[in-house]
Protein backbone atom coordinates (compact mmCIF):
# COMPACT_ATOMS: atom_id res chain seq x y z
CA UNK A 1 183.45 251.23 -55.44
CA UNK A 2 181.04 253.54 -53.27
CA UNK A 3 180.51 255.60 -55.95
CA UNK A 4 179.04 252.16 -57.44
CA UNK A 5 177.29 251.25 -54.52
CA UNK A 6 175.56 254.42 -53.74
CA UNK A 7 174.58 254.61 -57.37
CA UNK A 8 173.16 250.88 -57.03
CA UNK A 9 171.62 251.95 -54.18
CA UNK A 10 169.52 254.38 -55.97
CA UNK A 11 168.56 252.43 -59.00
CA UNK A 12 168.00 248.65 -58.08
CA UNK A 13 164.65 247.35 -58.14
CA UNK A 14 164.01 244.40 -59.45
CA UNK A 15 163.76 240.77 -58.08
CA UNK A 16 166.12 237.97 -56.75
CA UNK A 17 164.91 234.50 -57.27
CA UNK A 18 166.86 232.10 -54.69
CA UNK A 19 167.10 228.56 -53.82
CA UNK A 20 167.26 228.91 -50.04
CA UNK A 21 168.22 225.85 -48.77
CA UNK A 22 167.64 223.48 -45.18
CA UNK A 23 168.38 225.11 -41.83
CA UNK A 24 168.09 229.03 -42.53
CA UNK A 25 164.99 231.13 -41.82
CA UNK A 26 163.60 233.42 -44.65
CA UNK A 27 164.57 236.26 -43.00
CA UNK A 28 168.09 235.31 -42.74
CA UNK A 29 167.91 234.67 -46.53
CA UNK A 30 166.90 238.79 -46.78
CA UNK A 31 169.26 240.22 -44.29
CA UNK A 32 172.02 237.89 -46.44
CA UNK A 33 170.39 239.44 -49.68
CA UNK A 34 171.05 242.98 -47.92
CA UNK A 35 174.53 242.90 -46.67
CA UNK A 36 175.18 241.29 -50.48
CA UNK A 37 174.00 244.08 -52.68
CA UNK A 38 174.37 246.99 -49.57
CA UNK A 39 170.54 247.37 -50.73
CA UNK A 40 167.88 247.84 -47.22
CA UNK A 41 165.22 247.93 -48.71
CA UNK A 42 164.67 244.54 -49.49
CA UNK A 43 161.87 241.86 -48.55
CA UNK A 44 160.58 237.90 -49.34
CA UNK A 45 157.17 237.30 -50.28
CA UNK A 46 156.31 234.15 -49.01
CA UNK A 47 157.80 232.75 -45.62
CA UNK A 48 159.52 229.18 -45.99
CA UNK A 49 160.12 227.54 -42.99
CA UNK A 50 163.94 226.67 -41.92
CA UNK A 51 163.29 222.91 -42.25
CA UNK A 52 162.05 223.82 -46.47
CA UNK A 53 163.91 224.73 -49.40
CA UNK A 54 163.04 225.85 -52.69
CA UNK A 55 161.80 229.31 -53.94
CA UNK A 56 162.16 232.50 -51.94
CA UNK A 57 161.22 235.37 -53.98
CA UNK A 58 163.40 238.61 -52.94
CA UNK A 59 161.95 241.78 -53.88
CA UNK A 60 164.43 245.02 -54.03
CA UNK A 61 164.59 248.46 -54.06
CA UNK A 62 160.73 249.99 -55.24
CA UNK A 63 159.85 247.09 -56.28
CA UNK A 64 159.15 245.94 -52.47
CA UNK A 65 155.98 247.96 -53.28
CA UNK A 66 155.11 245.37 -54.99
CA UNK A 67 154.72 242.25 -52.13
CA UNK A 68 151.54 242.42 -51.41
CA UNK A 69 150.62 241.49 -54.89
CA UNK A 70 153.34 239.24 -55.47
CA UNK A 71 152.88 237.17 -51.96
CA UNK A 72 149.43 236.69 -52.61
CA UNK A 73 150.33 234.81 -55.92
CA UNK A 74 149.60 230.71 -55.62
CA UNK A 75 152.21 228.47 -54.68
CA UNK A 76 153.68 224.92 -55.48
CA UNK A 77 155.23 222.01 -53.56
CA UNK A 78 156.76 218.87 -53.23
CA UNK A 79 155.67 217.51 -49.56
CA UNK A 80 156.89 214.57 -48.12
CA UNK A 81 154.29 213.08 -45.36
CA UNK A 82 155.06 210.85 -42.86
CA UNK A 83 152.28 208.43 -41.66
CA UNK A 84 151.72 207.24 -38.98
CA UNK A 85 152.73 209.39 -36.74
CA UNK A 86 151.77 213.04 -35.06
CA UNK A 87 153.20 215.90 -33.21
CA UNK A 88 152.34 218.82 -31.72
CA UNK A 89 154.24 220.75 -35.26
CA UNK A 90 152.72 219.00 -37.20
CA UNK A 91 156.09 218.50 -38.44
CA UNK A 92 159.67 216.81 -37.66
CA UNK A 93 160.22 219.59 -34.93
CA UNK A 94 157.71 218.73 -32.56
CA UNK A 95 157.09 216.47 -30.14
CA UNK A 96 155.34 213.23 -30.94
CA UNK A 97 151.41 212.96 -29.81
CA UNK A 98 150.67 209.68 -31.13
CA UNK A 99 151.91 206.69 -33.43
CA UNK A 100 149.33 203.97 -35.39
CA UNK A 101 150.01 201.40 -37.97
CA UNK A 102 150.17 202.31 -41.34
CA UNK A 103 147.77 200.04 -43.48
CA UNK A 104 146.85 202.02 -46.26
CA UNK A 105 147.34 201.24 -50.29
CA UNK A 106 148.18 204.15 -52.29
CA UNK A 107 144.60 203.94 -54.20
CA UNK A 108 143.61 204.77 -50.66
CA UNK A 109 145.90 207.36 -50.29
CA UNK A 110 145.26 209.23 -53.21
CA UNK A 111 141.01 208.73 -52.90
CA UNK A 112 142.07 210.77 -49.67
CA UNK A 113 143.33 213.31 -51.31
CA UNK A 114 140.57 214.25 -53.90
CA UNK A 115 138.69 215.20 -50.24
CA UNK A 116 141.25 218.79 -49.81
CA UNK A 117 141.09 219.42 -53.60
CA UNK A 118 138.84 222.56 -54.13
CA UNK A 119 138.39 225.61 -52.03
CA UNK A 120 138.71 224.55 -48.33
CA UNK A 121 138.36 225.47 -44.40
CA UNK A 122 141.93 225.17 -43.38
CA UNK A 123 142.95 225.45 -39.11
CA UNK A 124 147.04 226.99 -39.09
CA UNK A 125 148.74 224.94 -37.22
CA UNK A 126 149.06 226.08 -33.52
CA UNK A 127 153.15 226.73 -34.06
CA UNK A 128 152.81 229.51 -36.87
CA UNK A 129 152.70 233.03 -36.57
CA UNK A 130 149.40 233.93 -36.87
CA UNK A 131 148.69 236.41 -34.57
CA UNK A 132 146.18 236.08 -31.14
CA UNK A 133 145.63 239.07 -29.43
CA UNK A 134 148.72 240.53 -30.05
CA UNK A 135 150.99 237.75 -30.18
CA UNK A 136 151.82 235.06 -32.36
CA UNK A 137 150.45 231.40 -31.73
CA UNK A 138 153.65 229.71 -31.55
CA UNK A 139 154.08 231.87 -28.42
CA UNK A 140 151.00 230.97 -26.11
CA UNK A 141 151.96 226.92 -27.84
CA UNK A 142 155.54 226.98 -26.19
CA UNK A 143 154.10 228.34 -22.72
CA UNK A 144 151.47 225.32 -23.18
CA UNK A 145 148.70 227.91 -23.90
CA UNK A 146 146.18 226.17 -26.11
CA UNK A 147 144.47 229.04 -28.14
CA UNK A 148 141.61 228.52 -30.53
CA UNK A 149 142.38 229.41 -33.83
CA UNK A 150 140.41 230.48 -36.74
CA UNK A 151 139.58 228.60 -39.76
CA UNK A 152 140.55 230.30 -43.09
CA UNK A 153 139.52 229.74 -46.38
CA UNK A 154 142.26 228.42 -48.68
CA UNK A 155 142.07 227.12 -52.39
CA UNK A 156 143.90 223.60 -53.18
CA UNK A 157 144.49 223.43 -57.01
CA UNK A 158 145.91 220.49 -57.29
CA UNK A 159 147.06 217.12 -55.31
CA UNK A 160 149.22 214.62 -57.15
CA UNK A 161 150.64 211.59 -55.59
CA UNK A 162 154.44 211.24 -57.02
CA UNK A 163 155.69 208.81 -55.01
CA UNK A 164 154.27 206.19 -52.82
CA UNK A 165 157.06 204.75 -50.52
CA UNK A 166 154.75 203.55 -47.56
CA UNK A 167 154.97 204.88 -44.76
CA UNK A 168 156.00 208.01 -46.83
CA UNK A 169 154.15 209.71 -50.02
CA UNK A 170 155.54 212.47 -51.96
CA UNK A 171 152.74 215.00 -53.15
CA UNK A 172 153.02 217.65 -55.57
CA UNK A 173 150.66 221.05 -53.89
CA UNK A 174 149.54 223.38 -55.84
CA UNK A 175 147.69 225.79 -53.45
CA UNK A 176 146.82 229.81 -52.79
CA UNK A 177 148.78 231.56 -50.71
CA UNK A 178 148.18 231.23 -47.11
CA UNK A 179 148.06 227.51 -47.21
CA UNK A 180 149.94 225.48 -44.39
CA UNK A 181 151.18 222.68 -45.80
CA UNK A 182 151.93 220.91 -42.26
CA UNK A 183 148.17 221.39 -41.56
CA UNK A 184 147.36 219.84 -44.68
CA UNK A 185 149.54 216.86 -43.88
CA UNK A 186 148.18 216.29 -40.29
CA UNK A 187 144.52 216.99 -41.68
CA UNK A 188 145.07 214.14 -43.97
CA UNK A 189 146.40 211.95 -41.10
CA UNK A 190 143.07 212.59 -39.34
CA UNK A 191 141.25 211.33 -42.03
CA UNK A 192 142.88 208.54 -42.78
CA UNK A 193 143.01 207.46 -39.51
CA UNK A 194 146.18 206.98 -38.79
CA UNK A 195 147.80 210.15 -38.56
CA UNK A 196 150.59 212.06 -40.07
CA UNK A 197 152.80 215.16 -40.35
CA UNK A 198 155.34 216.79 -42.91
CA UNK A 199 158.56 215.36 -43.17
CA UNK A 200 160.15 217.65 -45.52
CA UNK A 201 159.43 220.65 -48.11
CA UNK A 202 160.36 221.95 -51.00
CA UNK A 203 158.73 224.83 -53.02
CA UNK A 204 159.08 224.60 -56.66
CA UNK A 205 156.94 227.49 -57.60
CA UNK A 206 156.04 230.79 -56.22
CA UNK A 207 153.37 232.51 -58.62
CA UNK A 208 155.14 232.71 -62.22
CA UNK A 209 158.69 232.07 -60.39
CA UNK A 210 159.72 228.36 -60.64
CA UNK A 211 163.40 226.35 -59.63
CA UNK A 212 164.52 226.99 -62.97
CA UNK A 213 164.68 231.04 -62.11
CA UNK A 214 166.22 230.35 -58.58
CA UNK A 215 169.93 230.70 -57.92
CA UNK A 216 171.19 228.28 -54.88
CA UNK A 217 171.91 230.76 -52.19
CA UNK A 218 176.20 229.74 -52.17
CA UNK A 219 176.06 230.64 -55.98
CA UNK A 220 174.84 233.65 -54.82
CA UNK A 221 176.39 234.59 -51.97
CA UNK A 222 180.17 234.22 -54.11
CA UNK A 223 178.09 236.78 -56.81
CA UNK A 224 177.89 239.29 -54.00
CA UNK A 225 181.46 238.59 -53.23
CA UNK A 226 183.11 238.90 -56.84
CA UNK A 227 180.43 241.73 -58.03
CA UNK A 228 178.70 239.95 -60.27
CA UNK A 229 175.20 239.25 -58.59
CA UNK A 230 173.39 241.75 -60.60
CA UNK A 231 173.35 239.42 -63.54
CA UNK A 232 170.66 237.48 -61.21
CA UNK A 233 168.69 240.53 -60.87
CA UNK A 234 165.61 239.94 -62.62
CA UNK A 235 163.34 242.91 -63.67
CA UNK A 236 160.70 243.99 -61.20
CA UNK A 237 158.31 244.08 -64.15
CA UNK A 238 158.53 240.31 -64.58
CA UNK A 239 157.87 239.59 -60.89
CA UNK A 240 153.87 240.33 -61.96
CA UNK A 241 154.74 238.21 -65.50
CA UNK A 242 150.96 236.92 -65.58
CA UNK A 243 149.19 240.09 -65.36
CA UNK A 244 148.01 241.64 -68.32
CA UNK A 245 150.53 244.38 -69.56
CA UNK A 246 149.60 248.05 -71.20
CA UNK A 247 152.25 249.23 -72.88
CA UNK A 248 152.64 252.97 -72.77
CA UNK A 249 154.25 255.21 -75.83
CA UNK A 250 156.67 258.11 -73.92
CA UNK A 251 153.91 260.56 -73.86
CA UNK A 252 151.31 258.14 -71.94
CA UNK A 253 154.56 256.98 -69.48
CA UNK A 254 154.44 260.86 -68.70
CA UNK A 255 150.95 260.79 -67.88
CA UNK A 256 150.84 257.67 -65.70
CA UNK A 257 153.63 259.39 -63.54
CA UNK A 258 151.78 262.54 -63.03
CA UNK A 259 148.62 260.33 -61.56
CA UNK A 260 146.41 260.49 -65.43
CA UNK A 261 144.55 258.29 -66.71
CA UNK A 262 144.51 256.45 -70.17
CA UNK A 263 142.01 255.35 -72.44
CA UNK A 264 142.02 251.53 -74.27
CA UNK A 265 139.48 250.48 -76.69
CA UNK A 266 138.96 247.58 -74.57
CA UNK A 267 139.19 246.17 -70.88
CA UNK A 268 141.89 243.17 -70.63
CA UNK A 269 141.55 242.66 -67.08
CA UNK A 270 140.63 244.64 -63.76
CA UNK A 271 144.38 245.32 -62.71
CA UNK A 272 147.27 245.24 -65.11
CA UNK A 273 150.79 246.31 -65.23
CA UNK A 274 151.62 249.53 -67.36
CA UNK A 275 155.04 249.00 -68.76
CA UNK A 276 157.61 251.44 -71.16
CA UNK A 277 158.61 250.36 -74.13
CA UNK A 278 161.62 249.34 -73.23
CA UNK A 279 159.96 246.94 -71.00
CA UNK A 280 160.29 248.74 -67.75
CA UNK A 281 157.58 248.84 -64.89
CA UNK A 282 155.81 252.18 -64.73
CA UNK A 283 152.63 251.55 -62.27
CA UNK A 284 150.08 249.09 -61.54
CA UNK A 285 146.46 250.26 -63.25
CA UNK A 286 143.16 249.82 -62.06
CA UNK A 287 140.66 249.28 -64.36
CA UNK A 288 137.38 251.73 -63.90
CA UNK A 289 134.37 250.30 -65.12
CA UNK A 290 132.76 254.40 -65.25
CA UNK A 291 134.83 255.90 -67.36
CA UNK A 292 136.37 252.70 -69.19
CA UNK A 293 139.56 254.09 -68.46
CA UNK A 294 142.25 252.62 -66.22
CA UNK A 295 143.53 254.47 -63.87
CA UNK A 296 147.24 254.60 -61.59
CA UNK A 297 147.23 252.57 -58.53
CA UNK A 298 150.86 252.41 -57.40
CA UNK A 299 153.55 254.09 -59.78
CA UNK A 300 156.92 253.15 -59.77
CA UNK A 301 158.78 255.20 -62.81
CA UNK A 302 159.97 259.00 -61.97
C-alpha cells in the first residue's frame, strides 16, 4: 500500500470536481482532498464561502500549475436574496443595519436586474479578503476599521429571476470570476430601495465544470476510505475543456517538452492546450503572431 501511494504520489494530476456542502470552508475541502489521496500538492480554484455549496474545483498534482487559468474561468449561481433587510455581511452572518418594507412586484424586480447585466464597477464587500495594506478587509471590519475599498471591474453575463417568493427571489448568476455575489445582492437592495443581502448560495458552474461533474464531498470522502476515489479523478487536460486543443503526433510531444516550437497552417486562438494523442496534457501554447508559430508557455509532460 505505500508502494501504491508513493507511486500515486508521483503520477496524479488531474482534477477533483466536488460538491462541498454548508458549514465547511474551501480550504478545509483541500486539506480533506489531501489527507484522502496522501497527495500535497493540491489546491481549489475558486473560494466558496462556508455558508455556499456547490462546485469546488480541486486541482492535483502538476496540474495545480494550472489555477491561475482555471480560477479565472466564469462562474454560475443560484442566489437566494433576502429583501428587506441589510447587514454589515451583506449576508446571514452579519449583523443587521437596517430593515424596510418590501413592496416590490417581481416585474420590478427583474427591471432591476437588467441595471448589473453587462460589464460593471463592483465594491467587495468590506468582510472579504481582499487585501489593504497588508491585511485582509475582514480584519480592519471586525476591529470596526472602516477602510475604503476599490471598485473592480466585473462582467455579469446573465441575471434570471427563477423564483419570486416575496420577500425572497431566487436568481440564476452567471458572472466572471471575481464577482461577489453578496455585493451584488446588497447593491440591488440599494437600488431598489429597500435593501437586501444573500441568504444562501449555491454554485452550479465553475468554467466548463457543472453539478453534474461534482461528487458530494461524503461520497467522496468513503472513496478515499475504500481506495476507490481515483475513479473521480478527472484528467487535468479537461479542466481547460473550452480552450482550443493542438494535438501533437510523438515527435512534436518531444519538441514541446524540450521548449520548441510548432508550426499550424492556421491560428485557432491566442492560447490553446497542446495535448498527446492519447489525450494527455502536454503544455499550454502561446500563439506568436511573428513567426505564426505557437510557442510553449507552461509544459506539463516529461
Amino acid at each position: 500500500m505505500d508502494d501504491r501511494r508513493t507511486q500515486l504520489k508521483n503520477t496524479v494530476s488531474g482534477v477533483l470536481v466536488v460538491d462541498k456542502p454548508i458549514g465547511i470552508t474551501s480550504h478545509d475541502v483541500v486539506q480533506i482532498v489531501r489527507n484522502g489521496t496522501h497527495i500535497k500538492r493540491a489546491g481549489h480554484t475558486g473560494t466558496l464561502d462556508p455558508r455556499a455549496s456547490g462546485v469546488l474545483v480541486i486541482l492535483l498534482g502538476p496540474a495545480v500549475r494550472l489555477s491561475e487559468y482555471v480560477s479565472a474561468e466564469d462562474k454560475r449561481y443560484h442566489a437566494v436574496i433576502q429583501l428587506g433587510k441589510k447587514t454589515d455581511t451583506f449576508d446571514e452572518e452579519g449583523s443587521i443595519t437596517g430593515t424596510a418594507p418590501v413592496d416590490i412586484t417581481a416585474e420590478q424586480f427583474e427591471e432591476a436586474l437588467k441595471g448589473f447585466i453587462g460589464e460593471i464597477e463592483q465594491v467587495p464587500p468590506p468582510y472579504s479578503a481582499v487585501k489593504v495594506n497588508g491585511r485582509k478587509a475582514y480584519e480592519f471590519a471586525r476591529e470596526g476599521e472602516e477602510v475604503e475599498l476599490e471598485p473592480r471591474i466585473i462582467h455579469v453575463h446573465n441575471l434570471e429571476l427563477l423564483e419570486w417568493d416575496p420577500p425572497q427571489a431566487l436568481v440564476d448568476v452567471h458572472c466572471s470570476s471575481g464577482t461577489y455575489v453578496r455585493s451584488l445582492a446588497n447593491d440591488l437592495g440599494e437600488k431598489l430601495g429597500c435593501g437586501a443581502m444573500l441568504a444562501g448560495l449555491r454554485r452550479t458552474k465553475s468554467g466548463k465544470f457543472t453539478l453534474n461533474d461534482a461528487i458530494p464531498l461524503r461520497k467522496l470522502s468513503e472513496a478515499f476510505q475504500d481506495g476507490t476515489w481515483y475513479k473521480y479523478l478527472i484528467p487535468a487536460a479537461d479542466a481547460l475543456g473550452e480552450w482550443p486543443t493542438i494535438y501533437l503526433t510523438a515527435e512534436e510531444v518531444d519538441l514541446v517538452r524540450h521548449g520548441h516550437r510548432i508550426h499550424r497552417d492556421e491560428k485557432i486562438g491566442d492560447m490553446a492546450r497542446a495535448i498527446t494523442e492519447q489525450g494527455e496534457l502536454v503544455a499550454l501554447m502561446q500563439f506568436d503572431e511573428e513567426s505564426g508559430e505557437y510557442q510553449p508557455k507552461k509544459v506539463f509532460f516529461s
